[in-house]
Protein backbone atom coordinates (compact mmCIF):
# COMPACT_ATOMS: atom_id res chain seq x y z
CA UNK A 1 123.99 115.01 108.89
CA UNK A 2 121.29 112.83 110.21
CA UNK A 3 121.42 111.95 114.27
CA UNK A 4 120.39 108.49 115.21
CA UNK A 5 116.91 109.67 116.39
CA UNK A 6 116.42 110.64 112.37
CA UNK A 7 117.63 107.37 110.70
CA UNK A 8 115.37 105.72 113.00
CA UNK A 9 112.54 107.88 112.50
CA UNK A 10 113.07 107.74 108.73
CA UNK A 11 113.93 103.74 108.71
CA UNK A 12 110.94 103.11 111.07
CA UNK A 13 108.94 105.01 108.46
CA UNK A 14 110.47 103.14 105.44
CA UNK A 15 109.69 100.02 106.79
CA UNK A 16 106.03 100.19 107.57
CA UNK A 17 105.51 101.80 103.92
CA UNK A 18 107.37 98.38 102.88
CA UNK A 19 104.82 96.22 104.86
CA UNK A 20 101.86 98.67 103.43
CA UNK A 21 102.59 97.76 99.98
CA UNK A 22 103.18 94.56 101.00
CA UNK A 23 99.78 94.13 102.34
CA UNK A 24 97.83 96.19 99.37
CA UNK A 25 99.54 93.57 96.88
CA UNK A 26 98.42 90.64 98.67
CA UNK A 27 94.96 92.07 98.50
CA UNK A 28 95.04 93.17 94.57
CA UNK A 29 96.71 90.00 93.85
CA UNK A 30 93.55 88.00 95.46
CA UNK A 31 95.71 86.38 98.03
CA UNK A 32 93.02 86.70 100.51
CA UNK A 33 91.28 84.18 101.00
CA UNK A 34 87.45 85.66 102.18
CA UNK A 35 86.09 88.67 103.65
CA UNK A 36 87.11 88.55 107.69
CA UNK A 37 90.90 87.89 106.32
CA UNK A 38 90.36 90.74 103.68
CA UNK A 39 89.10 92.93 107.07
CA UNK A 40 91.68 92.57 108.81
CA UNK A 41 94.58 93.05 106.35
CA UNK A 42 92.26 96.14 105.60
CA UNK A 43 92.79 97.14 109.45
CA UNK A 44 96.45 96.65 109.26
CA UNK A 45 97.12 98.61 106.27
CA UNK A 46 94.54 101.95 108.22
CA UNK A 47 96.38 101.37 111.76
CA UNK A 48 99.83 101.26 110.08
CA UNK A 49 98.79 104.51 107.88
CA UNK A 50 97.67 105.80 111.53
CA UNK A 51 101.25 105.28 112.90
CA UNK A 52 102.98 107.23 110.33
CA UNK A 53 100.37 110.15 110.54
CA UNK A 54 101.18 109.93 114.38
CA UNK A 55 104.84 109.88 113.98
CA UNK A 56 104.86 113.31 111.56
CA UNK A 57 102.71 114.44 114.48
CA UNK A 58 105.41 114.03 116.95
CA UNK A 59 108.08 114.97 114.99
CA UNK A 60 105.74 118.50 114.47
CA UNK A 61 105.54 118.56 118.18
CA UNK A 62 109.06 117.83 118.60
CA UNK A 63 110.06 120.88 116.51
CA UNK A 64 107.96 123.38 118.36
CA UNK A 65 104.87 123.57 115.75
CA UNK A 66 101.40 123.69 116.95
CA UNK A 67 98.75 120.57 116.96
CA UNK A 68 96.01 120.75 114.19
């Protein structure tokens, strides 16, 4: 059974994959209109990839395993 601390964790992490995918398609699909809008999405798509990596670091952490 999941404690409220996991469904957020794992709906928190669900939802920025969402907006991820969200963001890559706007950029394959040529939605972007020219290359500082195309950097930026580009910066949202590496800090939200950055947030997940940091939240499986915490949740290490959390459980008692070392930091790499």
């Amino acid at each position: 059974m999941y404690t409220r601390t996991h469904m957020f964790e794992h709906e928190l992490k669900r939802l920025i994959e969402i907006e991820i995918e969200r963001l890559k398609e706007n950029m394959s699909l040529g939605l972007i209109d020219n290359h500082e809008e195309y950097r930026l999405v580009a910066g949202k798509i590496a800090g939200l990839r950055l947030a997940i990596d940091y939240m499986a670091e915490a949740d290490a952490i959390c459980n008692g395993k070392p930091r790499e």
